[in-house]
N, C-alpha and C. Protein backbone atom coordinates (compact mmCIF):
# COMPACT_ATOMS: atom_id res chain seq x y z
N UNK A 1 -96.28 -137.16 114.01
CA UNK A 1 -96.65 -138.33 114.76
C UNK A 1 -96.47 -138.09 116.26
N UNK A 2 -95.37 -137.63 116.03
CA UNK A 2 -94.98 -137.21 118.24
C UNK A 2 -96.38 -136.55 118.52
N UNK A 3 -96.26 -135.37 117.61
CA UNK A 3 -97.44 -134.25 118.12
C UNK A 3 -98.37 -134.97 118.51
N UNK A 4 -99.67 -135.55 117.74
CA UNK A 4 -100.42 -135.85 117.48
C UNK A 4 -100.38 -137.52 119.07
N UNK A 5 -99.40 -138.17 119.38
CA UNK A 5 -99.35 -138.56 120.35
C UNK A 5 -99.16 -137.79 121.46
N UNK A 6 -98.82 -136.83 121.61
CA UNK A 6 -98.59 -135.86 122.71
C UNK A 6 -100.33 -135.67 123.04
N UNK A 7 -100.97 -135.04 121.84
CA UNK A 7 -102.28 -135.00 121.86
C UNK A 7 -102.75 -135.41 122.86
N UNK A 8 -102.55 -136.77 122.20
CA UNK A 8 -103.88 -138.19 122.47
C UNK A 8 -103.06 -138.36 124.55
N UNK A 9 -102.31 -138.59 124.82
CA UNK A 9 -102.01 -138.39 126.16
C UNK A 9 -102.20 -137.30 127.08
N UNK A 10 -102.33 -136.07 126.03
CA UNK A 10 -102.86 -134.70 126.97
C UNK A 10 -104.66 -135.55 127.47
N UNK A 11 -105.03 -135.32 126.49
CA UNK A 11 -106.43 -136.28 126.33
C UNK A 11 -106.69 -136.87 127.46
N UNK A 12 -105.85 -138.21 127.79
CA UNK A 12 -106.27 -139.28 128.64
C UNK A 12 -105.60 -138.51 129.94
N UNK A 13 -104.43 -137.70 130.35
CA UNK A 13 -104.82 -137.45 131.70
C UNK A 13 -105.78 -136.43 131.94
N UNK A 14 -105.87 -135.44 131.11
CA UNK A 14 -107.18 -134.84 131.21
C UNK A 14 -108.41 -135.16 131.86
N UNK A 15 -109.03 -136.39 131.01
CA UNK A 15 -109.72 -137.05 131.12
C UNK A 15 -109.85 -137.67 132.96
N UNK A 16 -108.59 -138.54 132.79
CA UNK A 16 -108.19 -138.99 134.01
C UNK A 16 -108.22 -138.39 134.99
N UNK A 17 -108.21 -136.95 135.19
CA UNK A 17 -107.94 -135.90 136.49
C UNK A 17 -109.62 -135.56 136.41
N UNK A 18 -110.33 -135.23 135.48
CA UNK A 18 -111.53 -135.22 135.08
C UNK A 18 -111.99 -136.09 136.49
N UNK A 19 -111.88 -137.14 136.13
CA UNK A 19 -112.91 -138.58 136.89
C UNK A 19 -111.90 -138.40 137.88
N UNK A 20 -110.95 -137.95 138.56
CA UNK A 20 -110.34 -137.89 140.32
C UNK A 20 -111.16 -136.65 140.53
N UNK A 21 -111.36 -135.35 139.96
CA UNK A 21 -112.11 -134.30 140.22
C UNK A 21 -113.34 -134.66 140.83
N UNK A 22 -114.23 -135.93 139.96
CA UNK A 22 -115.82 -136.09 140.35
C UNK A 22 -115.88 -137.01 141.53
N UNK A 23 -114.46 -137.95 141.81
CA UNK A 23 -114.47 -138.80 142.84
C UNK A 23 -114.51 -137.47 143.92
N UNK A 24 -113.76 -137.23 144.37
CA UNK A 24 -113.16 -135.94 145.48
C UNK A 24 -114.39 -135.03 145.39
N UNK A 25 -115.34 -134.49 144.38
CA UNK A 25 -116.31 -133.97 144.58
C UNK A 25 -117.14 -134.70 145.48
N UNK A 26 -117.64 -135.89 145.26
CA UNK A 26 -118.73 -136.81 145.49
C UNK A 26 -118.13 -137.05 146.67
N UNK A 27 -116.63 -137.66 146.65
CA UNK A 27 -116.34 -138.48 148.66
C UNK A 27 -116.24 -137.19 149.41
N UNK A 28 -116.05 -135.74 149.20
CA UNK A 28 -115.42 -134.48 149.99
C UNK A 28 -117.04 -133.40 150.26
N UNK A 29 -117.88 -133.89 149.13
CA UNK A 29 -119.04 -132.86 149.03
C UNK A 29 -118.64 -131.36 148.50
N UNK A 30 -117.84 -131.43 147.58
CA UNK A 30 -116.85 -130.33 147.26
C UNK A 30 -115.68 -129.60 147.78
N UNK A 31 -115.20 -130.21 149.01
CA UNK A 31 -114.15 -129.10 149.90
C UNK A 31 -112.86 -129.85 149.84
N UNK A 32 -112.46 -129.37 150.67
CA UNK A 32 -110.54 -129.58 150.33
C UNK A 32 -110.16 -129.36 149.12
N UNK A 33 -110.25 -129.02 148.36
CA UNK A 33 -109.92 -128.82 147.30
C UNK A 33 -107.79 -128.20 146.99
N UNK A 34 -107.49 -127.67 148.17
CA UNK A 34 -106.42 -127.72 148.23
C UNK A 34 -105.36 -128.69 148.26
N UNK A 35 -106.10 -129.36 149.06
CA UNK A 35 -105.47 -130.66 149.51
C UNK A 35 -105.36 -131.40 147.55
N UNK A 36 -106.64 -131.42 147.07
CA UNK A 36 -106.51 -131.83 145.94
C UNK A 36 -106.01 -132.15 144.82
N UNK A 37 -105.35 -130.63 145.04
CA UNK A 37 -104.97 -131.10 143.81
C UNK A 37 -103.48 -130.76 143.61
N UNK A 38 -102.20 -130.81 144.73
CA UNK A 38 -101.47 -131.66 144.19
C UNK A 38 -101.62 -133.34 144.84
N UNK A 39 -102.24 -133.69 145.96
CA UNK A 39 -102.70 -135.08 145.28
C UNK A 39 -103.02 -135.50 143.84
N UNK A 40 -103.97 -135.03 143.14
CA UNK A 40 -104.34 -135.38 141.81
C UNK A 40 -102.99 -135.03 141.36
N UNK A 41 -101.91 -134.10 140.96
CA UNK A 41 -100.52 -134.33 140.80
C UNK A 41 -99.98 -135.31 140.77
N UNK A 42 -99.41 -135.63 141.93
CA UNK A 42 -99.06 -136.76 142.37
C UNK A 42 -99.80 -138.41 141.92
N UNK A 43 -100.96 -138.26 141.58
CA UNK A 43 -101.56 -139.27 140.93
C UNK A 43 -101.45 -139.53 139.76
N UNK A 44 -101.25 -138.13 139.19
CA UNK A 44 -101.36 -138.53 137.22
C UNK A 44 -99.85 -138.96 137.35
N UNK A 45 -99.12 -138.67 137.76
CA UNK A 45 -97.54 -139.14 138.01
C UNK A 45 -97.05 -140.25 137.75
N UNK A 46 -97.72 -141.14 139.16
CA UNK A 46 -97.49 -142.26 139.25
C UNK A 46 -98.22 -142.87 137.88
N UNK A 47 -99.74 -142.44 137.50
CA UNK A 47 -99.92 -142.87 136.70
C UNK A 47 -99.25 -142.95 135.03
N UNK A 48 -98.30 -141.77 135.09
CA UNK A 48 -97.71 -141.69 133.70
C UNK A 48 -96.40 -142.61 133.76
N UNK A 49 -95.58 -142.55 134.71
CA UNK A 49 -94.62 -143.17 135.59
C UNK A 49 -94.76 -145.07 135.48
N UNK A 50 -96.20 -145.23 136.38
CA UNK A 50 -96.41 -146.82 135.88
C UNK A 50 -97.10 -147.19 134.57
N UNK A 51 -97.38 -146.50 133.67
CA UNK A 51 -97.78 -146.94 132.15
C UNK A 51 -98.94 -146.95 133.38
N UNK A 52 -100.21 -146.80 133.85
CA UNK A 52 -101.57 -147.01 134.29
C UNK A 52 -102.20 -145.82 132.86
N UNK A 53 -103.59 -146.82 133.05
CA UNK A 53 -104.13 -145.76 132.19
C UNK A 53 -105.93 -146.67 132.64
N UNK A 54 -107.01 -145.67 131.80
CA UNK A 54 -108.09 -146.43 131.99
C UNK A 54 -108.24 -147.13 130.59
N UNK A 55 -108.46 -148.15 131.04
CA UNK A 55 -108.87 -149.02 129.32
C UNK A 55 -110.71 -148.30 129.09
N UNK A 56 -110.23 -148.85 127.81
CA UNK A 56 -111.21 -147.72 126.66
C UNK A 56 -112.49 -148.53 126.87
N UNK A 57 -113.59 -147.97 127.08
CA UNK A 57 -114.83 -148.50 127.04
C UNK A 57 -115.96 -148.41 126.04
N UNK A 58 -117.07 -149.42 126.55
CA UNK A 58 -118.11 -148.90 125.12
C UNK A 58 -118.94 -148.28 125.49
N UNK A 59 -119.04 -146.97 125.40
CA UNK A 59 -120.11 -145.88 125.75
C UNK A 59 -121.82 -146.59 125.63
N UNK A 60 -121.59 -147.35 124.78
CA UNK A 60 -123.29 -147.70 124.66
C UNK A 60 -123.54 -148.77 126.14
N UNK A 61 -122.67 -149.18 126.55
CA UNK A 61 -123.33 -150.42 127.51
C UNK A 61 -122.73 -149.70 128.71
N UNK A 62 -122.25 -148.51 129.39
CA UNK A 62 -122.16 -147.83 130.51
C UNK A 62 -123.47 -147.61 131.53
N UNK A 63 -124.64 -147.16 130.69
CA UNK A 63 -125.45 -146.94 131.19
C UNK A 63 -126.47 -148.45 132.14
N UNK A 64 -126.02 -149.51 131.04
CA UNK A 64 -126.31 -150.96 131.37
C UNK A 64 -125.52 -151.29 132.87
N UNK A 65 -123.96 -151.06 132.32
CA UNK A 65 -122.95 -151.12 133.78
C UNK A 65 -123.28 -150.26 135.23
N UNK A 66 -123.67 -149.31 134.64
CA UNK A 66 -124.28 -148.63 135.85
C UNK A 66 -125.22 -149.43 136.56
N UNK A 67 -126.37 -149.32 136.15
CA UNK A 67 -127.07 -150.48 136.49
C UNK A 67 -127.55 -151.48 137.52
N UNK A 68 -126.24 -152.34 136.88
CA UNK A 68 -126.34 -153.58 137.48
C UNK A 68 -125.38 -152.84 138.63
N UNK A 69 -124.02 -152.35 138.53
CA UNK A 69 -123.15 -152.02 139.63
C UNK A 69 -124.36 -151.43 140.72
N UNK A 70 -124.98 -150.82 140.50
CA UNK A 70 -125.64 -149.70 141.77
C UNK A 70 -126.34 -150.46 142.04
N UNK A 71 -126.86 -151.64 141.67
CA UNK A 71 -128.31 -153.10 141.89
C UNK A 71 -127.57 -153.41 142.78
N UNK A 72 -126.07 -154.30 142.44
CA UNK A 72 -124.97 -154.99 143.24
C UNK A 72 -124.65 -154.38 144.74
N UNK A 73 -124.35 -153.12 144.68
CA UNK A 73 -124.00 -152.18 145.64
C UNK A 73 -125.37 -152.19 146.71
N UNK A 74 -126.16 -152.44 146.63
CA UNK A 74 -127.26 -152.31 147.02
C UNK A 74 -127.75 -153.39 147.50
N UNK A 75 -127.79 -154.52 147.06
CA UNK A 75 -127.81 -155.84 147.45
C UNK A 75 -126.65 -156.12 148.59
N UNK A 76 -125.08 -155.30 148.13
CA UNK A 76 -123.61 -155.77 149.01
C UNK A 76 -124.15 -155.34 150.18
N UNK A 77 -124.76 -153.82 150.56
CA UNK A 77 -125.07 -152.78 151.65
C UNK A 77 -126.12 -154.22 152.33
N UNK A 78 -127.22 -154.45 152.05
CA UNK A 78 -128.05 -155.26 152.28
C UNK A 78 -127.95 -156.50 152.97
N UNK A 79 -127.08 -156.60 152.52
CA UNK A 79 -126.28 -158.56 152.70
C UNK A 79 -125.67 -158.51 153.97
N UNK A 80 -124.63 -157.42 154.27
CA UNK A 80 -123.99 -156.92 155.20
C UNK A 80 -124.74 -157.06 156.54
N UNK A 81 -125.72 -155.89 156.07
CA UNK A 81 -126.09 -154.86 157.51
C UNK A 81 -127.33 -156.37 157.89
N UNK A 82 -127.64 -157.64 157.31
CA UNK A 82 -128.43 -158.39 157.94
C UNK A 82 -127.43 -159.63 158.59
N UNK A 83 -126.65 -160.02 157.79
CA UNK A 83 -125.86 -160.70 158.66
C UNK A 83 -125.35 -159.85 160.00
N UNK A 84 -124.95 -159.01 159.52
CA UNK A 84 -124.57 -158.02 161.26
C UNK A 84 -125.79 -158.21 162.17
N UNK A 85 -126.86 -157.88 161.66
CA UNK A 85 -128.33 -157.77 162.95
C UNK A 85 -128.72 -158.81 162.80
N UNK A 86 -128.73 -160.24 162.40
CA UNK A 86 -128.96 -161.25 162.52
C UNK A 86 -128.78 -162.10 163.48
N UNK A 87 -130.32 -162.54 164.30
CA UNK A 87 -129.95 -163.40 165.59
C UNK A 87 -128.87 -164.71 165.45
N UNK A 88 -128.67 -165.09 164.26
CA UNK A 88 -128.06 -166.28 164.52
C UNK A 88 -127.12 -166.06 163.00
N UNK A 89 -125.96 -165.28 162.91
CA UNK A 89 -125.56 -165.22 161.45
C UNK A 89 -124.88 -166.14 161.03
N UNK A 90 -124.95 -165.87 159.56
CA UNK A 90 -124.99 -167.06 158.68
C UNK A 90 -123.68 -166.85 158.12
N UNK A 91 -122.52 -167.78 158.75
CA UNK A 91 -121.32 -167.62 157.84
C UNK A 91 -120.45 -168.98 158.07
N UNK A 92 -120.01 -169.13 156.67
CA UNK A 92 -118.74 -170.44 156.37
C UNK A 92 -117.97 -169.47 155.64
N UNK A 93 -116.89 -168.51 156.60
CA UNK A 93 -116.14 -168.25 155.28
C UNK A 93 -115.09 -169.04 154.88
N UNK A 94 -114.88 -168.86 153.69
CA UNK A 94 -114.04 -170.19 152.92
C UNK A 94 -113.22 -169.19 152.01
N UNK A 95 -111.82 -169.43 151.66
CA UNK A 95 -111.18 -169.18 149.98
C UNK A 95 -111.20 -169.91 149.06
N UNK A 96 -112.18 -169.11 147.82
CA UNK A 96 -112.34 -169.61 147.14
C UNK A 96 -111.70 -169.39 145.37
N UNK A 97 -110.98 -170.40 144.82
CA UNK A 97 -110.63 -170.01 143.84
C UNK A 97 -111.85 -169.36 142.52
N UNK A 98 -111.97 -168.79 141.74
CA UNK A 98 -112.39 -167.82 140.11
C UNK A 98 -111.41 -168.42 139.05
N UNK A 99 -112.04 -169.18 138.17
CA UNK A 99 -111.89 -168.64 137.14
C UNK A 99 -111.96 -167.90 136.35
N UNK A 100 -110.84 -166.71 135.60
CA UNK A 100 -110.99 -165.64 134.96
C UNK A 100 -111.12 -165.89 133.75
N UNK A 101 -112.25 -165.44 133.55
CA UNK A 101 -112.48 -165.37 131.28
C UNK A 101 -111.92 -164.05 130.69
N UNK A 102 -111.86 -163.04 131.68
CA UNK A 102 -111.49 -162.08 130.93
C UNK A 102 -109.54 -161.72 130.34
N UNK A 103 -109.27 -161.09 129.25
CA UNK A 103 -107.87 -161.93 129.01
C UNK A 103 -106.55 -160.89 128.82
N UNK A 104 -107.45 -159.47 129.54
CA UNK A 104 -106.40 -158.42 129.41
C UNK A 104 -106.15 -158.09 131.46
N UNK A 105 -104.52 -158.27 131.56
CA UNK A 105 -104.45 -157.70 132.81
C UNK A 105 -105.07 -156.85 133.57
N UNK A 106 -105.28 -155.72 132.70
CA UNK A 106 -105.95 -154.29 133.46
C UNK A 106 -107.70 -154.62 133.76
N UNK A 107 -108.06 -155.44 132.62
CA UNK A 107 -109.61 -155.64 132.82
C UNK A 107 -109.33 -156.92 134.23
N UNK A 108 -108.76 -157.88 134.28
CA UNK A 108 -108.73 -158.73 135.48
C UNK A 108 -108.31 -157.86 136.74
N UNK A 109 -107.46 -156.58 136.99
CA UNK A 109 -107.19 -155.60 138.09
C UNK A 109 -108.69 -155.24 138.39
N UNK A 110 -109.33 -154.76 137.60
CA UNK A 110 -110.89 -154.15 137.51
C UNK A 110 -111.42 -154.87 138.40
N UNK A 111 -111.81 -156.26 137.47
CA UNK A 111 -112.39 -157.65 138.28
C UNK A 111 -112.26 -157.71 139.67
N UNK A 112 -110.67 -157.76 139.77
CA UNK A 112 -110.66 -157.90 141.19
C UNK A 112 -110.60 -157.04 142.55
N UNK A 113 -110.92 -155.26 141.72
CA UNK A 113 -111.04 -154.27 142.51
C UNK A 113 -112.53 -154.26 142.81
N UNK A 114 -113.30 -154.58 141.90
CA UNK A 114 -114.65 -154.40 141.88
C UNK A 114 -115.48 -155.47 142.56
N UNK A 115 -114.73 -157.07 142.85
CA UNK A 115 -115.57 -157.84 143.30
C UNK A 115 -115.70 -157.67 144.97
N UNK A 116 -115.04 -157.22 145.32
CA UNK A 116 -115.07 -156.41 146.69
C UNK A 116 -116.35 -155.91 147.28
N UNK A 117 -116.73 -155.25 145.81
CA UNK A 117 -117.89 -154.42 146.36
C UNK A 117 -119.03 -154.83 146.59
N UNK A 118 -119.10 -156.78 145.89
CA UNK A 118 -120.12 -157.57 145.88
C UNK A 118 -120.50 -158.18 147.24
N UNK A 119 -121.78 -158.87 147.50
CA UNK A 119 -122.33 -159.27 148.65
C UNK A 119 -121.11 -160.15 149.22
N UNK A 120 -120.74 -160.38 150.22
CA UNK A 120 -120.01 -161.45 151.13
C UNK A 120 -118.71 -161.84 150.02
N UNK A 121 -117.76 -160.89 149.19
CA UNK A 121 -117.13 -161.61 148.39
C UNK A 121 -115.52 -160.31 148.59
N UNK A 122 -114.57 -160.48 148.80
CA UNK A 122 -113.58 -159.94 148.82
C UNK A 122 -111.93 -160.23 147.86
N UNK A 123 -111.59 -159.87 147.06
CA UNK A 123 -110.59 -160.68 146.07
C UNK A 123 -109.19 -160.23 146.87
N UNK A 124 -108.30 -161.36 146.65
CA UNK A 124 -106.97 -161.30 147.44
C UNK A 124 -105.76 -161.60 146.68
N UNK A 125 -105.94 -162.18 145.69
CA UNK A 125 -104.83 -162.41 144.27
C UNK A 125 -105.15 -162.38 143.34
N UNK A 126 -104.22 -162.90 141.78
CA UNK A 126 -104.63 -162.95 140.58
C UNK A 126 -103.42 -163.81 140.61
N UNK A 127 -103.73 -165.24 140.71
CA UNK A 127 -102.80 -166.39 140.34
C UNK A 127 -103.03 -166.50 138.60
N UNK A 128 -101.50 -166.07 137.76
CA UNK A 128 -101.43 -165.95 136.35
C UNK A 128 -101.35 -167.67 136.13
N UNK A 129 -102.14 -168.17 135.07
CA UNK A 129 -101.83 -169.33 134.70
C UNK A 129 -102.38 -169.94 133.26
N UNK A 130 -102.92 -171.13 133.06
CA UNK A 130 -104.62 -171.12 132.09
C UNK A 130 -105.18 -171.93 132.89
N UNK A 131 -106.73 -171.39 133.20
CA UNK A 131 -106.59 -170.22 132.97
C UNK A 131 -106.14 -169.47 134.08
N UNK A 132 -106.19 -167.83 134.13
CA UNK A 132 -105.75 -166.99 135.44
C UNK A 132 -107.35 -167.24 136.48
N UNK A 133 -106.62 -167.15 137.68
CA UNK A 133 -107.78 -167.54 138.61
C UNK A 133 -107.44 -166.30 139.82
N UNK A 134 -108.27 -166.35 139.67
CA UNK A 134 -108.92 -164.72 141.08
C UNK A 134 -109.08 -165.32 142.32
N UNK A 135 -108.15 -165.49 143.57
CA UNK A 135 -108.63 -165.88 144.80
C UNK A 135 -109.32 -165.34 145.62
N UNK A 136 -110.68 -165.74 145.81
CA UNK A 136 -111.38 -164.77 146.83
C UNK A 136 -111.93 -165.47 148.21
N UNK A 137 -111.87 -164.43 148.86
CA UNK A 137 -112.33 -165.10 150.34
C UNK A 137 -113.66 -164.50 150.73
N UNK A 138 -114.41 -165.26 150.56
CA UNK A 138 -115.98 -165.39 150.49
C UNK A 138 -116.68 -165.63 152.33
N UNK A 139 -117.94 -164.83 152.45
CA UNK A 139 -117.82 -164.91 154.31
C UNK A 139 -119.38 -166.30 154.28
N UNK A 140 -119.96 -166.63 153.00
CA UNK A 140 -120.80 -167.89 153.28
C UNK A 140 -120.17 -168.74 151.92
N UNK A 141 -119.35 -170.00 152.07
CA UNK A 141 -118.97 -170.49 150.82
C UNK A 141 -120.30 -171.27 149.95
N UNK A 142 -121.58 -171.32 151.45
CA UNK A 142 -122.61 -172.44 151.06
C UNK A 142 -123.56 -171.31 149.63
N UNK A 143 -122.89 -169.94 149.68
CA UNK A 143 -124.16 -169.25 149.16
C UNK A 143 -123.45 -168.81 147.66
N UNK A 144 -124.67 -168.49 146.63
CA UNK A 144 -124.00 -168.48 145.55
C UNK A 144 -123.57 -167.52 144.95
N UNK A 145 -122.17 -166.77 145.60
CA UNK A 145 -121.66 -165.85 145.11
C UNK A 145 -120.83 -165.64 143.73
N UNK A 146 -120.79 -167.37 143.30
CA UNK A 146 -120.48 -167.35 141.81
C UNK A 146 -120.91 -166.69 140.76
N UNK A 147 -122.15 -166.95 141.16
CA UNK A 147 -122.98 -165.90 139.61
C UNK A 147 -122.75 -164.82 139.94
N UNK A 148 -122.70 -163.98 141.28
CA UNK A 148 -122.51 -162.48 141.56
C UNK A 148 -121.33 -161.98 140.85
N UNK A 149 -120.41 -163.11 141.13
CA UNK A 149 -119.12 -162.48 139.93
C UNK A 149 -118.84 -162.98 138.94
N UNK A 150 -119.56 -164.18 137.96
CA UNK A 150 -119.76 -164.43 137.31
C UNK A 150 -120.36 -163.17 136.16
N UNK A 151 -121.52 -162.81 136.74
CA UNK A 151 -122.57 -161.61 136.09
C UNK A 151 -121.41 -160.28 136.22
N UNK A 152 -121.12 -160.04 137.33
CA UNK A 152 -119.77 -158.84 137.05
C UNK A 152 -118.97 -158.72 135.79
N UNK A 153 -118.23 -160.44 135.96
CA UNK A 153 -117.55 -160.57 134.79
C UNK A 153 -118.04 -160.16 133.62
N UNK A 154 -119.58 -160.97 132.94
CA UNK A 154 -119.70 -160.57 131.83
C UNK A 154 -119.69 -159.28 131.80
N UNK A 155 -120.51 -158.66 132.91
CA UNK A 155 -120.50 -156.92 132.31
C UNK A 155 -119.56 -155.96 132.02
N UNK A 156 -118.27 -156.58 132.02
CA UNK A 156 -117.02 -155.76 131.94
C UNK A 156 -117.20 -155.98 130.77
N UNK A 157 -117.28 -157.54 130.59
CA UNK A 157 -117.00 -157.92 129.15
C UNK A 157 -117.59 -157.29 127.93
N UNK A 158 -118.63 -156.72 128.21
CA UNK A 158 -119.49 -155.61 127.63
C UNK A 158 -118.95 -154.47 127.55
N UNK A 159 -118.84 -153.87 128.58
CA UNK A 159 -117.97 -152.42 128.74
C UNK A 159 -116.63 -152.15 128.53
N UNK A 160 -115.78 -153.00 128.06
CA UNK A 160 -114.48 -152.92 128.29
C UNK A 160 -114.11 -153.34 126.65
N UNK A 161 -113.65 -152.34 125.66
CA UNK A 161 -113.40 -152.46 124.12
C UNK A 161 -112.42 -153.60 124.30
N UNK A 162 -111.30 -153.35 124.90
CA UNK A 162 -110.31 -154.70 124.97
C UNK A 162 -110.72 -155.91 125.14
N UNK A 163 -111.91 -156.47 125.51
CA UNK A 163 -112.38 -157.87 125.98
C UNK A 163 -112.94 -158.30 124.81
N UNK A 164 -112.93 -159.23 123.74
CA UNK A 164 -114.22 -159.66 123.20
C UNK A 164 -115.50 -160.25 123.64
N UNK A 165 -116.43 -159.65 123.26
CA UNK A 165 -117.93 -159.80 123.45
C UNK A 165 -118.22 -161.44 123.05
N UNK A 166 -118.86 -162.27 123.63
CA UNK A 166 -119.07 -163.96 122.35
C UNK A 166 -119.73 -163.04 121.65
N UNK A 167 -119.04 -164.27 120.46
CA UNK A 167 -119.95 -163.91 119.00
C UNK A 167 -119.32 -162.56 118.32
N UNK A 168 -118.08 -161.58 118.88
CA UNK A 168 -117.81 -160.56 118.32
C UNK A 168 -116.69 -160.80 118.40
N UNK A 169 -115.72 -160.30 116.85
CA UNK A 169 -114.52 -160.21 116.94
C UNK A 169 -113.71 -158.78 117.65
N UNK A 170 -113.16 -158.39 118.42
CA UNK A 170 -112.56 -156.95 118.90
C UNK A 170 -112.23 -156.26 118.00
């Protein structure tokens, strides 16, 4: 049983140093690589250290998550660079509370690392309660950045084995 858990954790930092390898490829264009990797050291560390890990996903709806994330990203870039060159820009920013549907900690960390990346929307807490609510500080409150993270939400909810799907038991 140890063994066979020893395994399954060789596995996931593997894995884990895997996906810091392709980040540092992609942000570096391949170089530093010295620098790398005892950073990546130092990362699986903390990560073994704080119990972090990546929650398990569903390979079939990644390609879906992709997707919409790179649509989103694209729209965020967009949203930006016109309010910036805009003769007269358009902003009420306001904080605004989220309700969270999703019901595992690590998938709500996700949530609120990822809504960042959405048009005019930045996350700043995770007030635990019922339900848990995501505070975000939004730069037009008049515009409807609800569904932007609304639609986020579900798609985790898709990608993320820990969440139930409606209509599916986990």
């Amino acid at each position: 049983m140890i063994l066979q858990q020893g395994g399954s954790i060789f596995i996931r930092y593997s894995a884990l140093s895997g996906v810091f390898a392709l980040c540092w490829a992609a942000l570096t264009g391949g170089r530093g690589w010295w620098f790398f990797l005892p950073l990546c050291l130092l990362l699986l560390l903390w990560c073994y250290w704080a119990k972090l890990s990546l929650p398990p996903v569903r390979f079939k709806a990644v390609p879906g998550f992709l997707l919409f994330f790179s649509r989103q990203l694209i729209l965020g870039a967009w949203d930006v660079a016109w309010r910036a060159l805009a003769p007269s820009p358009r902003l009420a920013p306001q904080w605004q509370p989220y309700a969270i549907s999703l019901a595992q900690p690590a998938s709500q960390r996700l949530l609120a690392s990822m809504v960042s990346l959405l048009p005019g929307t930045c996350a700043v807490n995770i007030e635990t309660g019922q339900p848990d609510v995501l505070l975000l500080h939004v730069l037009d409150g008049d515009a409807n950045w609800r569904s932007g993270v609304a639609a986020l939400e579900q798609q985790l909810t898709l990608l993320l084995c820990d969440e139930p799907v409606h209509g599916q038991v986990p």
